[in-house]
C-alpha atoms as a PDB file:
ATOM      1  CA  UNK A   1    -109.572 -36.929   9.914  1.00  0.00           C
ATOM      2  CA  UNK A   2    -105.967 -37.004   9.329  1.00  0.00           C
ATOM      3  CA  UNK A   3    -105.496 -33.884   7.297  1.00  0.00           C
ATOM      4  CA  UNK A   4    -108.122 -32.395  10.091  1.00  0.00           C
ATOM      5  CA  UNK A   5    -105.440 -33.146  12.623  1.00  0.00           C
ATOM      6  CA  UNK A   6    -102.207 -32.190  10.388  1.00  0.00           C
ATOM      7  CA  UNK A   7    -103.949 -28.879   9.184  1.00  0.00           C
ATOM      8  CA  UNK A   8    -104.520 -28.065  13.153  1.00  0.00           C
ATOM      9  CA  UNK A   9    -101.182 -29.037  14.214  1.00  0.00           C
ATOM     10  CA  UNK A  10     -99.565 -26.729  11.714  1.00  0.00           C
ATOM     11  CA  UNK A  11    -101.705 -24.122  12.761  1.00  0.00           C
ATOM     12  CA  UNK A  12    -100.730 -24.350  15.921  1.00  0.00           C
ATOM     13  CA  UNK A  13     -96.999 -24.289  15.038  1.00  0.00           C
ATOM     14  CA  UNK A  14     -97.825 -21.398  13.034  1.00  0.00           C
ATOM     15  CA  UNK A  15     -99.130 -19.413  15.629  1.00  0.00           C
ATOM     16  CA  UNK A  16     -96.494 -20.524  18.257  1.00  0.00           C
ATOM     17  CA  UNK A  17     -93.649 -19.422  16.183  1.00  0.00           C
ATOM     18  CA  UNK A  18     -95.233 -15.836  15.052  1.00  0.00           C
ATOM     19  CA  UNK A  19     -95.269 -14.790  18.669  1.00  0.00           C
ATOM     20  CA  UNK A  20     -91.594 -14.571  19.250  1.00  0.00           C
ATOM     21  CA  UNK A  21     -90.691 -11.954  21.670  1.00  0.00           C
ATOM     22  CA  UNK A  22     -87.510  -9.425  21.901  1.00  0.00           C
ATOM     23  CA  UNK A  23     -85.199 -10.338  24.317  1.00  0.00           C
ATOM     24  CA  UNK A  24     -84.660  -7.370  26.932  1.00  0.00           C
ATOM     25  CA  UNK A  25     -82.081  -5.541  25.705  1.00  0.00           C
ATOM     26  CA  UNK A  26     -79.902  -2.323  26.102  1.00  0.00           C
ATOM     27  CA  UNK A  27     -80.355  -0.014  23.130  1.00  0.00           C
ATOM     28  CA  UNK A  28     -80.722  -3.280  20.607  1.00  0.00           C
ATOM     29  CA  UNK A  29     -77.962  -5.181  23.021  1.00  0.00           C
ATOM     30  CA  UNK A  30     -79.510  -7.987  24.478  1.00  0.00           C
ATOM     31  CA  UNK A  31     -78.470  -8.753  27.829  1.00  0.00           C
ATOM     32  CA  UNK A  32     -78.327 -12.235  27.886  1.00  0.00           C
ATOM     33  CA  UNK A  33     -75.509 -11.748  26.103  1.00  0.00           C
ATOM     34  CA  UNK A  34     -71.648 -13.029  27.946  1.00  0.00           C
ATOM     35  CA  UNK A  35     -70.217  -9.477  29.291  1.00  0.00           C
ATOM     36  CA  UNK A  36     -67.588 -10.038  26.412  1.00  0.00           C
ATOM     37  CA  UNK A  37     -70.147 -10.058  23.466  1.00  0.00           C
ATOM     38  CA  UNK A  38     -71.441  -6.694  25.269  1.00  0.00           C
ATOM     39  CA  UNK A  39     -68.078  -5.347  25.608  1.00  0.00           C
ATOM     40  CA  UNK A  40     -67.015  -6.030  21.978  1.00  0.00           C
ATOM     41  CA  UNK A  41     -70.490  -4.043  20.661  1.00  0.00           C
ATOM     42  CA  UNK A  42     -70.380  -1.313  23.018  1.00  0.00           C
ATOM     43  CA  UNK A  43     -66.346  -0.505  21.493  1.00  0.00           C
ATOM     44  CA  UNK A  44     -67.814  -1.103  17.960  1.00  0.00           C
ATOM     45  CA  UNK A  45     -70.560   1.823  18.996  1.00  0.00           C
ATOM     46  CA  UNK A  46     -67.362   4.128  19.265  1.00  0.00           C
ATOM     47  CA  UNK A  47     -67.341   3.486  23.030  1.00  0.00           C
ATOM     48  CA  UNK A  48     -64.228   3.125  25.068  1.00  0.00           C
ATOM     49  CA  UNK A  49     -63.342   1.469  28.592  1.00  0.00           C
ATOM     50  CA  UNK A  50     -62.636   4.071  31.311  1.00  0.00           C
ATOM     51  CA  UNK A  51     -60.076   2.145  32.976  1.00  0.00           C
ATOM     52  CA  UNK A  52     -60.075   4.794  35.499  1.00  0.00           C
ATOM     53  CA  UNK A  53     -63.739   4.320  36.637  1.00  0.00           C
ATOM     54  CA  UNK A  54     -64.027   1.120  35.957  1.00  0.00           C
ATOM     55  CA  UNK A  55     -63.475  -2.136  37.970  1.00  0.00           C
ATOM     56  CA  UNK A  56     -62.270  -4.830  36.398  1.00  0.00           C
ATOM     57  CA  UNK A  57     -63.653  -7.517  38.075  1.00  0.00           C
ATOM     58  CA  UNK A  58     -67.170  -6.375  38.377  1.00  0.00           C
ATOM     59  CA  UNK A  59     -67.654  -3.259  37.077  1.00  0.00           C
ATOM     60  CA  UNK A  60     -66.673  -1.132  33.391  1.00  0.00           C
ATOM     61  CA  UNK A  61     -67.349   2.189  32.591  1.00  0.00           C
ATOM     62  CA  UNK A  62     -67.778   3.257  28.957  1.00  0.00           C
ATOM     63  CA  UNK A  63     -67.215   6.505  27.749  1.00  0.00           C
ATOM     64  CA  UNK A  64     -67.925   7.982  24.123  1.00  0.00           C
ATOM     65  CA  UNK A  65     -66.676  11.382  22.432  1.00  0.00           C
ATOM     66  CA  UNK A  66     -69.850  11.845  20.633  1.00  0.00           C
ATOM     67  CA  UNK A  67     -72.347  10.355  23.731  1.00  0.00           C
ATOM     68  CA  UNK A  68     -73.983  12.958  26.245  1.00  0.00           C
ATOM     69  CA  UNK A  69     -73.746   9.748  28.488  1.00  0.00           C
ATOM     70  CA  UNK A  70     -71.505   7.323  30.203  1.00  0.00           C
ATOM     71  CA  UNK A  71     -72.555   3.366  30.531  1.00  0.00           C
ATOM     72  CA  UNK A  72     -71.943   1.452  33.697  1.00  0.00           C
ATOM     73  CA  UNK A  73     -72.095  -1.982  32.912  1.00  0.00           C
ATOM     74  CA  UNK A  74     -72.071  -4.754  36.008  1.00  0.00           C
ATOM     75  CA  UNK A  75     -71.307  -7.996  35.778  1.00  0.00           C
ATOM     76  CA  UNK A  76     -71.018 -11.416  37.350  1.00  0.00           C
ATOM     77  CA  UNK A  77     -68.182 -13.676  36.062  1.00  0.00           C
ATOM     78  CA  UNK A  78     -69.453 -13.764  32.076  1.00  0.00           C
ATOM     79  CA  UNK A  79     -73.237 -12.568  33.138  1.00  0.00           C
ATOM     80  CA  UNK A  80     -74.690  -9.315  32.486  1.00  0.00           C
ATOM     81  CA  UNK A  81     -75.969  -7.830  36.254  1.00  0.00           C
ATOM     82  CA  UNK A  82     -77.235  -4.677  34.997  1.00  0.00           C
ATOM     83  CA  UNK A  83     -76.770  -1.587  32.681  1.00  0.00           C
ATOM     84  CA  UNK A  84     -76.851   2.326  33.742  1.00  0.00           C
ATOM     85  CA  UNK A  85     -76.628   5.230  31.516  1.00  0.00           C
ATOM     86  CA  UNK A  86     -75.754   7.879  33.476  1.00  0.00           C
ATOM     87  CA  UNK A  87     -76.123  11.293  31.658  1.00  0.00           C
ATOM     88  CA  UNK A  88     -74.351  14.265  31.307  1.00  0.00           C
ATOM     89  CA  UNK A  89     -76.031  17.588  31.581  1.00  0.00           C
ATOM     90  CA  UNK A  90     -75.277  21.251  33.281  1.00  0.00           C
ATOM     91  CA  UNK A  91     -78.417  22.475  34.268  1.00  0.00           C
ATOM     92  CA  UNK A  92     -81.526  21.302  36.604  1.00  0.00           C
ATOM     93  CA  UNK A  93     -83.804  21.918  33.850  1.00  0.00           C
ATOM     94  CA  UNK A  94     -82.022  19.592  31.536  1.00  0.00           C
ATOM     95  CA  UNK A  95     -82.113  16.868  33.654  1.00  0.00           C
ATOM     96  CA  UNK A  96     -86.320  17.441  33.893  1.00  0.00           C
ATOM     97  CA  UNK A  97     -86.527  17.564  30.343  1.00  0.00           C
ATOM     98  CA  UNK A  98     -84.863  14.671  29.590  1.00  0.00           C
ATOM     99  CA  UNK A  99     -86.196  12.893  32.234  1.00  0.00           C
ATOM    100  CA  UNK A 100     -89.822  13.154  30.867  1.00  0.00           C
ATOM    101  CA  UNK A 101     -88.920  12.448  27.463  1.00  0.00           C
ATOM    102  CA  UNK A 102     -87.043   9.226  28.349  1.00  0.00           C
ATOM    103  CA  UNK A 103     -89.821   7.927  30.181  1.00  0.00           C
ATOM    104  CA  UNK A 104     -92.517   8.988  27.562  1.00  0.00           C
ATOM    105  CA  UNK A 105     -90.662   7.132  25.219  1.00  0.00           C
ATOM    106  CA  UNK A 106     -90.241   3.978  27.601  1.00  0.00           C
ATOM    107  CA  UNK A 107     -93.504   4.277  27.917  1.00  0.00           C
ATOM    108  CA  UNK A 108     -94.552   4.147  24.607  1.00  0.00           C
ATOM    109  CA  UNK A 109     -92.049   1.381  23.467  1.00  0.00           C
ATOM    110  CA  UNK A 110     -93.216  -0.912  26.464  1.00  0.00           C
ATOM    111  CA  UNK A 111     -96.716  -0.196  26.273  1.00  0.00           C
ATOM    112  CA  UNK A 112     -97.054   0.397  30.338  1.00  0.00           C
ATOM    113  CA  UNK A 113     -97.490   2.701  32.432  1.00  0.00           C
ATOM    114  CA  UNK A 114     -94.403   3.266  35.134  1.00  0.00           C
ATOM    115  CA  UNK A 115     -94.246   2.804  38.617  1.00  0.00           C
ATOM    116  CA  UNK A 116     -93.601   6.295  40.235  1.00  0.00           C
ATOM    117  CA  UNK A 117     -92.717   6.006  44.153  1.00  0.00           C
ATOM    118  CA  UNK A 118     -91.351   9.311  44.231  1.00  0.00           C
ATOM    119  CA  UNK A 119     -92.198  12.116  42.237  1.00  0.00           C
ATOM    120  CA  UNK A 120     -91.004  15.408  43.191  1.00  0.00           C
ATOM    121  CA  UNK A 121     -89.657  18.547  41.022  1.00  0.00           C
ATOM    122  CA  UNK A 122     -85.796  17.116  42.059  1.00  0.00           C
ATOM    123  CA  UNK A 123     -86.276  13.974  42.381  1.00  0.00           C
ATOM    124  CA  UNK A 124     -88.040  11.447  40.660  1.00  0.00           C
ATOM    125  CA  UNK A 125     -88.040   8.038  40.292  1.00  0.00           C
ATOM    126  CA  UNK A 126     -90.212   5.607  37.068  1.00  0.00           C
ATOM    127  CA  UNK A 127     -89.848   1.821  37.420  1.00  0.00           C
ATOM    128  CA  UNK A 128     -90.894   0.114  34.402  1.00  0.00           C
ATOM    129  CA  UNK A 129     -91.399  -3.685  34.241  1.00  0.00           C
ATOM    130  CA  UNK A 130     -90.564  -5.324  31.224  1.00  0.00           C
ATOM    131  CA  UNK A 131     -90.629  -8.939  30.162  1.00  0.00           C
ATOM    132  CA  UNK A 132     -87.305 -10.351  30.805  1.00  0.00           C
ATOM    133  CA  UNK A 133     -86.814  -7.109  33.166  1.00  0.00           C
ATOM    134  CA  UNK A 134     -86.778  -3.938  34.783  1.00  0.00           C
ATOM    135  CA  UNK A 135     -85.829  -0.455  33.748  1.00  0.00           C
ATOM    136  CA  UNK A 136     -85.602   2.283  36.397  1.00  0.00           C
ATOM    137  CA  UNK A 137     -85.394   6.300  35.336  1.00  0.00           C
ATOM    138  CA  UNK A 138     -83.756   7.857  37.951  1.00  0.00           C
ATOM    139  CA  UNK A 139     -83.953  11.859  38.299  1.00  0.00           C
ATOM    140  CA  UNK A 140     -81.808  13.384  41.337  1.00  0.00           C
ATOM    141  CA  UNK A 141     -81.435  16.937  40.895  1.00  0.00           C
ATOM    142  CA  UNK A 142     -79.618  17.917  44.689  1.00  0.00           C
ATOM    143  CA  UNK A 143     -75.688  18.808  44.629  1.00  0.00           C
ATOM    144  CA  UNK A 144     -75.333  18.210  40.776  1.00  0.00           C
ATOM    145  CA  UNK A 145     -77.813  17.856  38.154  1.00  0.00           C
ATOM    146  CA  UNK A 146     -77.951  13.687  37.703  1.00  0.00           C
ATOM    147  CA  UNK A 147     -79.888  11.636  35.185  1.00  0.00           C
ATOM    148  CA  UNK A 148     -80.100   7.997  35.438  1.00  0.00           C
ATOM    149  CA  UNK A 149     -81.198   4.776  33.685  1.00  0.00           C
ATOM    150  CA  UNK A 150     -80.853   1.819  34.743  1.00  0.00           C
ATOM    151  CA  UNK A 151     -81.878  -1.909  32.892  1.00  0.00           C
ATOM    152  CA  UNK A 152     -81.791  -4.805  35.433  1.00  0.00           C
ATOM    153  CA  UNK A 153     -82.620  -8.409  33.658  1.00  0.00           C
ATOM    154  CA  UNK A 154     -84.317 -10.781  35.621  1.00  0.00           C
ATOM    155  CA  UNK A 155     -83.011 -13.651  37.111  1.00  0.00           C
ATOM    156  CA  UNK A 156     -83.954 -16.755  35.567  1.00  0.00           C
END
């Protein structure tokens, strides 16, 4: 009866610790990381602060020479608020492109299907709910083409 009991509790424990899950993250960043953990791995990607966009007490703007994209990152004393790419492109049909292949591919990583409230040629907007939080594609095509994404943990 013991080795019944010891065989199921191990089982158990077995089971319990194959199911970890990934912590939300930002590109393989996790964002439960302090803001200066984030900072330090976003300058080892080749980024750089834009001390002229950036905020110092709640906001930084990173900037790369080889990105097509600039990061936003918020923050809250030593917490992580949220993350925004914002992208970098000429043309209307750029934006649309990349657009639907970023949320095609959120798609397929998260396994669900977005939210779309608004869906329109210029505009569009996919809300995807992951575990630990949300990640919002944001299309807005009107003065100047603009491409958006947007992770926002949850509060715990």
């Amino acid at each position: 009866m013991k080795k019944t009991a010891f065989l199921f509790v191990t089982m158990m424990m077995l089971i319990a610790c194959s199911k970890t899950e990934k912590p939300f993250n930002y590109r393989g960043l996790p964002l439960s990381m302090t803001t200066t953990q984030f900072i330090d791995s976003m300058q080892a990607r080749g980024f750089a602060i834009d001390s002229a966009a950036s905020d110092s007490g709640r906001t930084l703007v990173f900037a790369g020479k080889e990105q097509k994209y600039r990061v936003l990152l918020a923050f809250q004393k030593d917490d992580i608020v949220a993350v925004q790419e914002t992208y970098l492109y000429s043309t209307n049909d750029s934006t649309r492109m990349m657009w639907q292949e970023i949320r095609d591919g959120l798609e397929k990583e998260l396994g669900a299907w977005p939210d779309c409230p608004i869906l329109k040629d210029d505009h569009k907007v996919a809300k995807f709910d992951a575990s630990d939080g949300l990640i919002t594609v944001f299309l807005e095509n009107t003065y100047k083409p603009t491409l958006s994404v947007r992770y926002d943990p949850k509060k715990q």
